[in-house]
PDB file of N, CA and C in Angstrom:
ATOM      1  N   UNK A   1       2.309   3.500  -8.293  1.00  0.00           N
ATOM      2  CA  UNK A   1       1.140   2.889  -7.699  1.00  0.00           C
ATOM      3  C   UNK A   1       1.595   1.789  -6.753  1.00  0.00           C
ATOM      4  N   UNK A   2       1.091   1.760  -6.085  1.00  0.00           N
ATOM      5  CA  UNK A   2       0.885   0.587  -4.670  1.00  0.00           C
ATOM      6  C   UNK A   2      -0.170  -0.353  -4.252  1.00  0.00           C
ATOM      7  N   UNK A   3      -0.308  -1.517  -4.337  1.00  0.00           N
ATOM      8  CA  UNK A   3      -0.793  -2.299  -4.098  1.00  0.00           C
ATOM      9  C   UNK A   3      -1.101  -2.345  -2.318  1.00  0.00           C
ATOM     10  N   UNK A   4      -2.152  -2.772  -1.650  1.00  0.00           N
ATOM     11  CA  UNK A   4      -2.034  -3.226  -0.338  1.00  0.00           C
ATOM     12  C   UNK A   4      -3.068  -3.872   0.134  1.00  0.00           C
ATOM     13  N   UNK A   5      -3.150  -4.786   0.905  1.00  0.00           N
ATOM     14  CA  UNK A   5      -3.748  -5.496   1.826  1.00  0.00           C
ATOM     15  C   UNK A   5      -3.685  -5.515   2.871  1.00  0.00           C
ATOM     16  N   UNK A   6      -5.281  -5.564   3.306  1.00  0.00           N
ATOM     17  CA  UNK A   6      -5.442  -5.226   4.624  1.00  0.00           C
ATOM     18  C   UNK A   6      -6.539  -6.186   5.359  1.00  0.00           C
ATOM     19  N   UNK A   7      -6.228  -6.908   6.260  1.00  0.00           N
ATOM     20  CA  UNK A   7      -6.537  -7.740   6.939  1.00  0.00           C
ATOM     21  C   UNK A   7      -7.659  -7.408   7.769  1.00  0.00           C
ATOM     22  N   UNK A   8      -8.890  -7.105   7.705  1.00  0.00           N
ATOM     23  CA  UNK A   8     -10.371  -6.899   8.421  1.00  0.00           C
ATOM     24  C   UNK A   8     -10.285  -7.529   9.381  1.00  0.00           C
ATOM     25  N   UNK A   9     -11.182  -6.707  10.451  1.00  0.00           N
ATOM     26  CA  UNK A   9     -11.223  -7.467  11.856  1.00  0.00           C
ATOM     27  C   UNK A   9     -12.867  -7.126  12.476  1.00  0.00           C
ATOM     28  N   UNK A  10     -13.551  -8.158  12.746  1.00  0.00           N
ATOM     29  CA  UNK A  10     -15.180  -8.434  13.343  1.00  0.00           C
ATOM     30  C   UNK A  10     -15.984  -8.281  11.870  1.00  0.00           C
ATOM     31  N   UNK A  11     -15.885  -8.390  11.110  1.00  0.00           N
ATOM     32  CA  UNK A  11     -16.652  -8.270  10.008  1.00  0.00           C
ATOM     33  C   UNK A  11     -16.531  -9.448   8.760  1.00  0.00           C
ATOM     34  N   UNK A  12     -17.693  -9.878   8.462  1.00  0.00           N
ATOM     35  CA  UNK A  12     -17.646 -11.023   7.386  1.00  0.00           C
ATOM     36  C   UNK A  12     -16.478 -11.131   6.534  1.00  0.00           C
ATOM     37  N   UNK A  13     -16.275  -9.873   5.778  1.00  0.00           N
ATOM     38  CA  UNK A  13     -15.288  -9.930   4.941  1.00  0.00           C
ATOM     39  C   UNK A  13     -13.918 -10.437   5.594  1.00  0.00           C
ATOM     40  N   UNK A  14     -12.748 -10.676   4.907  1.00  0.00           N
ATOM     41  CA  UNK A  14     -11.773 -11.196   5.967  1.00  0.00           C
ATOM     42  C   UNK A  14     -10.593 -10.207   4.942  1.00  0.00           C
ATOM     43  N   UNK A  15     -10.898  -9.906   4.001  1.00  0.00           N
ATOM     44  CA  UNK A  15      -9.624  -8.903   3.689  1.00  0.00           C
ATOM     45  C   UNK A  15      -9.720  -8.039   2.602  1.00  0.00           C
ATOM     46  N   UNK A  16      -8.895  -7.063   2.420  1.00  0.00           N
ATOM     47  CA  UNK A  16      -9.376  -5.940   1.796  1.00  0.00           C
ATOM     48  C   UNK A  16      -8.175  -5.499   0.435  1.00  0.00           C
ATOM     49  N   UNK A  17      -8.326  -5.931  -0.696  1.00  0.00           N
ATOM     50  CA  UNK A  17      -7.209  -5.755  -1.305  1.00  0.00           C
ATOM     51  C   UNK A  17      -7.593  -3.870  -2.388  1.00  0.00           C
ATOM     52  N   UNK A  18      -6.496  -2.984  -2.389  1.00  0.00           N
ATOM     53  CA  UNK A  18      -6.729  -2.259  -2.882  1.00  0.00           C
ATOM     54  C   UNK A  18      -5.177  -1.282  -3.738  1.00  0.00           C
ATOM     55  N   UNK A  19      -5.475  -0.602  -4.668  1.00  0.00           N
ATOM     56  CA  UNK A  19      -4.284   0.284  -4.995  1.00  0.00           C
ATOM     57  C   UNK A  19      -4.374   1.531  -4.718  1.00  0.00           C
ATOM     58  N   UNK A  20      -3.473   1.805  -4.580  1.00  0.00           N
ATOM     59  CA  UNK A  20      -2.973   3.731  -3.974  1.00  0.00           C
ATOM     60  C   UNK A  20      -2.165   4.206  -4.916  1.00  0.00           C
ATOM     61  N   UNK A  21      -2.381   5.559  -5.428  1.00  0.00           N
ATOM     62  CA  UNK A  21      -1.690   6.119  -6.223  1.00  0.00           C
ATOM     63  C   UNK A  21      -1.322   7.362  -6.423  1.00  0.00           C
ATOM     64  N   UNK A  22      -0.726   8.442  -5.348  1.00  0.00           N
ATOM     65  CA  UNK A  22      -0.875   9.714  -4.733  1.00  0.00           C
ATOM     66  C   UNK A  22      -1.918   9.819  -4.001  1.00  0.00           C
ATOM     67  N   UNK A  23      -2.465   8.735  -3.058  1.00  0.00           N
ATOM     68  CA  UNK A  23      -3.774   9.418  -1.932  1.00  0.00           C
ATOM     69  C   UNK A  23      -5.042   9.033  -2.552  1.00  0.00           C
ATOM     70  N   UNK A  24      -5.290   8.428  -4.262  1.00  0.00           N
ATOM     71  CA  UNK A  24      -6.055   7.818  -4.514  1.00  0.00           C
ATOM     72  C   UNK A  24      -6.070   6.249  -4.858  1.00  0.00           C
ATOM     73  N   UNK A  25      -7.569   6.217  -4.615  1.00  0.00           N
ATOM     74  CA  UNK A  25      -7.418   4.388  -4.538  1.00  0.00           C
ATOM     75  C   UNK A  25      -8.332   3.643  -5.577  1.00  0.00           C
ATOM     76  N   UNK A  26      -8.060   3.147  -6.103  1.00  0.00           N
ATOM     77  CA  UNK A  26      -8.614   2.073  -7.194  1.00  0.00           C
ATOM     78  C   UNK A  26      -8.510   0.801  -7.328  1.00  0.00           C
ATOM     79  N   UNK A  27      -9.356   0.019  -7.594  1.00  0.00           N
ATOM     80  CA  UNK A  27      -9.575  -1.435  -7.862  1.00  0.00           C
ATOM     81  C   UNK A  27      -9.458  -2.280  -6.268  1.00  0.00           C
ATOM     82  N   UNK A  28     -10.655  -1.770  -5.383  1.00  0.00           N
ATOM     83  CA  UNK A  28     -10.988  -2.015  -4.504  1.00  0.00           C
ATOM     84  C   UNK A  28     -11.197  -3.700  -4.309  1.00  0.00           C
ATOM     85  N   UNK A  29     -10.844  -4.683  -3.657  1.00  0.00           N
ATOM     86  CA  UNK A  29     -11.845  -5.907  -3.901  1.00  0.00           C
ATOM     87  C   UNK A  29     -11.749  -6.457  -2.572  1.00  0.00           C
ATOM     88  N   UNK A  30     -12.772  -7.306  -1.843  1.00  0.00           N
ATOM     89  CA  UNK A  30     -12.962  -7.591  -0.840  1.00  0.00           C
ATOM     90  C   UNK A  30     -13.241  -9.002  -0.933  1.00  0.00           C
ATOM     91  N   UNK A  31     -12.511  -9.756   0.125  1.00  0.00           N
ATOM     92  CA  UNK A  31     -12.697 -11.128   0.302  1.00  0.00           C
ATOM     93  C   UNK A  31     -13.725 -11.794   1.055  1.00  0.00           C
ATOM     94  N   UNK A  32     -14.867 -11.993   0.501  1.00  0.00           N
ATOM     95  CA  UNK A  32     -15.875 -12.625   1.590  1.00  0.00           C
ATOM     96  C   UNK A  32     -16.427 -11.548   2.138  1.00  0.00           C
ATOM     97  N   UNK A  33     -17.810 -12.208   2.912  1.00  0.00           N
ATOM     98  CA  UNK A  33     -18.794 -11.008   3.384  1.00  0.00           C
ATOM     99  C   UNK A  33     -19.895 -10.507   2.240  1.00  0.00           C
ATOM    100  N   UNK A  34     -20.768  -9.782   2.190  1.00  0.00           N
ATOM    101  CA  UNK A  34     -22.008  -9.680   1.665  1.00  0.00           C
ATOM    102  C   UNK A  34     -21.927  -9.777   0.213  1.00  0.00           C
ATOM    103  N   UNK A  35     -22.343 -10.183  -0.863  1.00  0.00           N
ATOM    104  CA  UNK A  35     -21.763 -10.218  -2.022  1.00  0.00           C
ATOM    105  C   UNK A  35     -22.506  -9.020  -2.841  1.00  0.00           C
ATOM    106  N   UNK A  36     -23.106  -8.574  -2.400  1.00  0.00           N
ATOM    107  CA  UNK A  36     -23.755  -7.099  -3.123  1.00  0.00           C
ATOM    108  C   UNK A  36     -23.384  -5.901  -2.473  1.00  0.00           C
ATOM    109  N   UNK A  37     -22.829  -5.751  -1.190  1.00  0.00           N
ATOM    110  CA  UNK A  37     -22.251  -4.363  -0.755  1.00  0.00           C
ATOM    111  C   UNK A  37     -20.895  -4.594  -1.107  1.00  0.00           C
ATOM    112  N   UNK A  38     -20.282  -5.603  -1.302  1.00  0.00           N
ATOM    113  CA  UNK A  38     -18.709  -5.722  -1.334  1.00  0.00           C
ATOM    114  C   UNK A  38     -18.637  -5.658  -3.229  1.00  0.00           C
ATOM    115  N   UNK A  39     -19.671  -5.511  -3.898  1.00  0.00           N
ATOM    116  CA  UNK A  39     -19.230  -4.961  -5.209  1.00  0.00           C
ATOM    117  C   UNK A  39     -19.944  -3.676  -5.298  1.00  0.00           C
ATOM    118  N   UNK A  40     -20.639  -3.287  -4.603  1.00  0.00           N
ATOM    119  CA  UNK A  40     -21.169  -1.683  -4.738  1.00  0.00           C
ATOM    120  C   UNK A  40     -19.951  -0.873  -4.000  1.00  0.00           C
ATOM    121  N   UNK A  41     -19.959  -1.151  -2.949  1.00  0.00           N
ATOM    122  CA  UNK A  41     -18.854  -0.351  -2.215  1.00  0.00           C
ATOM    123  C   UNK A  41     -17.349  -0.192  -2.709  1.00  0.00           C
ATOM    124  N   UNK A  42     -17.156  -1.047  -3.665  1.00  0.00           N
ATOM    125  CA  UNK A  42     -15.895  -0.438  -4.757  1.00  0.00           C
ATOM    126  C   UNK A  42     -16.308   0.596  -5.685  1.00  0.00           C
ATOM    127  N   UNK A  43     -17.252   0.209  -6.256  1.00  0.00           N
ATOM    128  CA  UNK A  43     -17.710   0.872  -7.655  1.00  0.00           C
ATOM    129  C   UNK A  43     -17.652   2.038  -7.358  1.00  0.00           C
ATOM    130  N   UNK A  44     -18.596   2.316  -5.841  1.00  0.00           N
ATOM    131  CA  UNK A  44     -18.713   3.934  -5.502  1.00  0.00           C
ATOM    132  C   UNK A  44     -17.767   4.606  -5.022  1.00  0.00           C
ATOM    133  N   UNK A  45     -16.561   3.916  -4.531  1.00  0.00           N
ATOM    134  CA  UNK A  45     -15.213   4.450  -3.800  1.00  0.00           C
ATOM    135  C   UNK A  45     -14.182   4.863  -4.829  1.00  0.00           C
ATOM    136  N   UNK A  46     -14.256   3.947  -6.078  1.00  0.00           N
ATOM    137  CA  UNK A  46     -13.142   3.957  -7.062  1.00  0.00           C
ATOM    138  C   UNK A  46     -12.765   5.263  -7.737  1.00  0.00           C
ATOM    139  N   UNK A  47     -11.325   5.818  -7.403  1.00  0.00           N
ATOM    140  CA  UNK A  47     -10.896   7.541  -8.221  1.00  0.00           C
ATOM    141  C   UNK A  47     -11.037   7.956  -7.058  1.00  0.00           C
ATOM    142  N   UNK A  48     -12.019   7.270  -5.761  1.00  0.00           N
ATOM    143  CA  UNK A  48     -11.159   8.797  -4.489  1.00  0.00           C
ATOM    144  C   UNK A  48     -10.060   8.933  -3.520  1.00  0.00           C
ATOM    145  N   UNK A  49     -10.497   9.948  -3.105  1.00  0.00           N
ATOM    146  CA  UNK A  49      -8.809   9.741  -2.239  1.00  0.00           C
ATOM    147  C   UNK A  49      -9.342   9.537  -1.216  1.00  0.00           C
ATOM    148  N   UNK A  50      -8.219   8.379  -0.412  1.00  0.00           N
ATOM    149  CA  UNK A  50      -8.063   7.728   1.038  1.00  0.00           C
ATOM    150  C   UNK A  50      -8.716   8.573   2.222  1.00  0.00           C
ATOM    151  N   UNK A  51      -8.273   9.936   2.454  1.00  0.00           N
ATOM    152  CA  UNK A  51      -9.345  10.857   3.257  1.00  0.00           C
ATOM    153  C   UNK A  51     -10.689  10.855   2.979  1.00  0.00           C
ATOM    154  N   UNK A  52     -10.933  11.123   1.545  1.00  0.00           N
ATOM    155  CA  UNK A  52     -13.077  11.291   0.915  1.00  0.00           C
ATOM    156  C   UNK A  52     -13.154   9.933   1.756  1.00  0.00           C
ATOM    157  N   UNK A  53     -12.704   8.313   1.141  1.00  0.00           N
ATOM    158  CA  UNK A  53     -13.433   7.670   1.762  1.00  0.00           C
ATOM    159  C   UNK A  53     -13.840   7.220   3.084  1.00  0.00           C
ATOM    160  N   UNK A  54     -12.288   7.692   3.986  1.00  0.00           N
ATOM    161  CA  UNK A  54     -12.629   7.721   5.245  1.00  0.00           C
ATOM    162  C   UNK A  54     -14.002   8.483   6.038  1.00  0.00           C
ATOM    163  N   UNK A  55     -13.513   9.770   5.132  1.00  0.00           N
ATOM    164  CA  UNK A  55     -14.584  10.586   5.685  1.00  0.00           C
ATOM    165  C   UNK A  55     -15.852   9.852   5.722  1.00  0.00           C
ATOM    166  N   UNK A  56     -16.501   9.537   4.647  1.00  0.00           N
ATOM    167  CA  UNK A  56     -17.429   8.909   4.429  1.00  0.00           C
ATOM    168  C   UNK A  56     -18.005   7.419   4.891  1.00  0.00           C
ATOM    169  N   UNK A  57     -16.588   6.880   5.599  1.00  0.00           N
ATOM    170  CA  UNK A  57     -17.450   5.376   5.530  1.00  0.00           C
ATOM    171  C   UNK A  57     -16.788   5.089   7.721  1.00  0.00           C
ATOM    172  N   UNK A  58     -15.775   5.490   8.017  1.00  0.00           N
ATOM    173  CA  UNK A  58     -15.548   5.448   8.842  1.00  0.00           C
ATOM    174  C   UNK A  58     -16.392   5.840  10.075  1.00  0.00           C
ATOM    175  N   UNK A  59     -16.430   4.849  10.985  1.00  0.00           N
ATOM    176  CA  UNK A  59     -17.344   4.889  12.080  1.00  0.00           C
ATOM    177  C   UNK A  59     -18.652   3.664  11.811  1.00  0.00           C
ATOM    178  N   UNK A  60     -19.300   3.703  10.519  1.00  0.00           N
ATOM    179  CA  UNK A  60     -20.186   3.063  10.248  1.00  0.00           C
ATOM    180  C   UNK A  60     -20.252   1.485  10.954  1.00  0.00           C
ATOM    181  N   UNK A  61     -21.297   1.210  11.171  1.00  0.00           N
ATOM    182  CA  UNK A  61     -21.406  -0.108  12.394  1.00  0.00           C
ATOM    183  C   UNK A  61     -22.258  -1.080  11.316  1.00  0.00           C
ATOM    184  N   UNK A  62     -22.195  -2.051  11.606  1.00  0.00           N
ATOM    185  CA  UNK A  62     -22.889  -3.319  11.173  1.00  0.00           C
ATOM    186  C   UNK A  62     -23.473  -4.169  12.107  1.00  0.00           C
ATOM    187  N   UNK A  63     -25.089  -3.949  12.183  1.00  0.00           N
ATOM    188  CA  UNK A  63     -25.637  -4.615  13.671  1.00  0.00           C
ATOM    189  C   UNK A  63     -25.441  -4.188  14.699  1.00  0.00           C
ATOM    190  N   UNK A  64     -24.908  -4.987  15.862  1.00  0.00           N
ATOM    191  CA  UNK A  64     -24.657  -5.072  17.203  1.00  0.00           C
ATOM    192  C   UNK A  64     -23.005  -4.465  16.847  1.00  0.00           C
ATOM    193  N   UNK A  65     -22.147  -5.196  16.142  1.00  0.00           N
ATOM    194  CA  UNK A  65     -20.771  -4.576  15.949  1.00  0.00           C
ATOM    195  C   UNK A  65     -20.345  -3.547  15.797  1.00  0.00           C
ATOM    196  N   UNK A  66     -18.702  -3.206  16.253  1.00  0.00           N
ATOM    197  CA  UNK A  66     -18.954  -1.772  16.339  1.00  0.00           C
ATOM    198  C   UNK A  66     -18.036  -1.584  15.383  1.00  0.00           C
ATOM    199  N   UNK A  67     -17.587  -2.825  14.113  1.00  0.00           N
ATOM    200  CA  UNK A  67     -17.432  -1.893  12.346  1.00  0.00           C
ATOM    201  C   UNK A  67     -18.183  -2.151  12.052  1.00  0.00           C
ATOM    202  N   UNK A  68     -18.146  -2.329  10.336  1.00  0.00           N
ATOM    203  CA  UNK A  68     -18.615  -2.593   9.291  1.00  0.00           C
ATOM    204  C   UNK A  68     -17.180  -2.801   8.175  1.00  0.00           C
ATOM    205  N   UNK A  69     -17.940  -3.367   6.836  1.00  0.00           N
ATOM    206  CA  UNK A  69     -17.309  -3.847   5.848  1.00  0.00           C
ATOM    207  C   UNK A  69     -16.762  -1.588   5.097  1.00  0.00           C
ATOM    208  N   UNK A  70     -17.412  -0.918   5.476  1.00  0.00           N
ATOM    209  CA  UNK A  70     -17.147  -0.332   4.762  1.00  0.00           C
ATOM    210  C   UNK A  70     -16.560   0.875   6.058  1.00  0.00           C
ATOM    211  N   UNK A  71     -16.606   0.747   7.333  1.00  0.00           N
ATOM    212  CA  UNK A  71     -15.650   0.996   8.735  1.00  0.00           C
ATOM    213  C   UNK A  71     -14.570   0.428   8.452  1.00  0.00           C
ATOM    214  N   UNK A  72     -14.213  -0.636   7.797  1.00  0.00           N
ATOM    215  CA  UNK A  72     -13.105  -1.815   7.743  1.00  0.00           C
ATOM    216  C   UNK A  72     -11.711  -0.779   6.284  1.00  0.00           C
ATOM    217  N   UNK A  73     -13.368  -0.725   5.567  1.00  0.00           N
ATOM    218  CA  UNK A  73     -12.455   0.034   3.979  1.00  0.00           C
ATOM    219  C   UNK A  73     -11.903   1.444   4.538  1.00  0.00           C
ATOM    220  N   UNK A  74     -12.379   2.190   5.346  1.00  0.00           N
ATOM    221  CA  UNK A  74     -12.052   3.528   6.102  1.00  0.00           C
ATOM    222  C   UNK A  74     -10.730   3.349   6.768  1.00  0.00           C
ATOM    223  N   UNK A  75     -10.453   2.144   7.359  1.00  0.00           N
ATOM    224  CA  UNK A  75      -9.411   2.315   8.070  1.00  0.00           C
ATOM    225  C   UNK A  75      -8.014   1.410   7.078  1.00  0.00           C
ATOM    226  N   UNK A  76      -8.599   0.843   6.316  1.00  0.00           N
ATOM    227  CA  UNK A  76      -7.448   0.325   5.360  1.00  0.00           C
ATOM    228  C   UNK A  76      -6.610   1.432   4.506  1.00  0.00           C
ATOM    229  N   UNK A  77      -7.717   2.143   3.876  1.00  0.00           N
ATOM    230  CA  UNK A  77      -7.298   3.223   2.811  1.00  0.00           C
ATOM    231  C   UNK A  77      -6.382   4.059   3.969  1.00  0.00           C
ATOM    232  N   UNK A  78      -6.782   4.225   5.128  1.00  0.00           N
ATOM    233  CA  UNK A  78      -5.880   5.488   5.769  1.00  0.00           C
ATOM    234  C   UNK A  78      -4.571   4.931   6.085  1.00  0.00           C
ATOM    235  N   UNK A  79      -4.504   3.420   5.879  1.00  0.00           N
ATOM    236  CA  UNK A  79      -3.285   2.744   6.352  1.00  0.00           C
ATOM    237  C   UNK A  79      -2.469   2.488   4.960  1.00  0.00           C
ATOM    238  N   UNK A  80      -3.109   2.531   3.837  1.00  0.00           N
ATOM    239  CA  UNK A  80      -2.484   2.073   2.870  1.00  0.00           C
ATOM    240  C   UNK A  80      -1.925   3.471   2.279  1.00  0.00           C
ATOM    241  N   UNK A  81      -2.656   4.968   3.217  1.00  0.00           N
ATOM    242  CA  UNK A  81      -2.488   5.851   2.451  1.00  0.00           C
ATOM    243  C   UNK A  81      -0.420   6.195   3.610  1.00  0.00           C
ATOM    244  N   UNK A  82      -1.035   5.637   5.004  1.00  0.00           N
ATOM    245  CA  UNK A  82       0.248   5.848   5.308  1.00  0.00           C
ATOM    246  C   UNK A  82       1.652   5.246   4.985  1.00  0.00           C
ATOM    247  N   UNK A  83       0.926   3.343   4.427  1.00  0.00           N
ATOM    248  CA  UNK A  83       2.228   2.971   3.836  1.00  0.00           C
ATOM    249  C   UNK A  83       3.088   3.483   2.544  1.00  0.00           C
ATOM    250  N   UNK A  84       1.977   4.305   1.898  1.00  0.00           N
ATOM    251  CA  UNK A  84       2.526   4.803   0.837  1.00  0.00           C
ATOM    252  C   UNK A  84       3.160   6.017   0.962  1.00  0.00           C
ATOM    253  N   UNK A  85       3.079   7.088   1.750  1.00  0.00           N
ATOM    254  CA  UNK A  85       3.900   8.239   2.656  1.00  0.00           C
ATOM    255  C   UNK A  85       5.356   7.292   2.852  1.00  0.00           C
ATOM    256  N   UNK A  86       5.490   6.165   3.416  1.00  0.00           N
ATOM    257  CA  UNK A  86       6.609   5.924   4.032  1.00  0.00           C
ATOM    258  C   UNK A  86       7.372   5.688   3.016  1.00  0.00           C
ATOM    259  N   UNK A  87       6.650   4.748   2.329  1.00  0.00           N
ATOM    260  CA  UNK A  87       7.565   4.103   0.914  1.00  0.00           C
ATOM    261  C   UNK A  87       8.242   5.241  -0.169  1.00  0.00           C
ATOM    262  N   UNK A  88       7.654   6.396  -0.153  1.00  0.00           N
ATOM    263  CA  UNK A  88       8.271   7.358  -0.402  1.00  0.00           C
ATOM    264  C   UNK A  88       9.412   8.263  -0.184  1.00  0.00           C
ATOM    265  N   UNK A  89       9.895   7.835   1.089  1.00  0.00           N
ATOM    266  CA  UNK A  89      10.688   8.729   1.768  1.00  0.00           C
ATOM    267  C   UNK A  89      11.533   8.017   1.373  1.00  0.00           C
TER     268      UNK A  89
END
């Protein structure tokens, strides 16, 4: 298992801590930003793999902005899914 953090950019939250463990991710937690989507949006992500949640949350906008807190989690998991590819080799 792998630990990683990921540093959010235009969105309340300011960082994204999560674990990887073959392509799945668990124990999601988010620093700052809405305090009721940033504990739903773990609960419902937790046991999938880095692709499901991309699929699912990537692109999503917040307001006028062009992420969101859960655009932000889409692009972490795909980064945490690549640091963990590397760390493997």
């Amino acid at each position: 298992m792998m630990h990683y953090t990921y540093k959010t950019q235009n969105t309340c939250s300011t960082l994204i801590d999560l674990d990887i463990d073959n392509g799945v991710v668990t124990n999601v937690k988010f620093t700052g930003g809405c305090n009721g989507n940033l504990k739903s949006i773990p609960a419902l992500v937790n046991g999938m793999t880095a692709d499901e949640i991309a699929s699912k949350l990537g692109g999503i906008t917040c307001g006028p902005k062009s992420t969101s807190c859960g655009d932000q989690l889409a692009r972490a998991v795909l980064a945490a899914k690549e640091a963990e590819s590397k760390s493997k080799k």
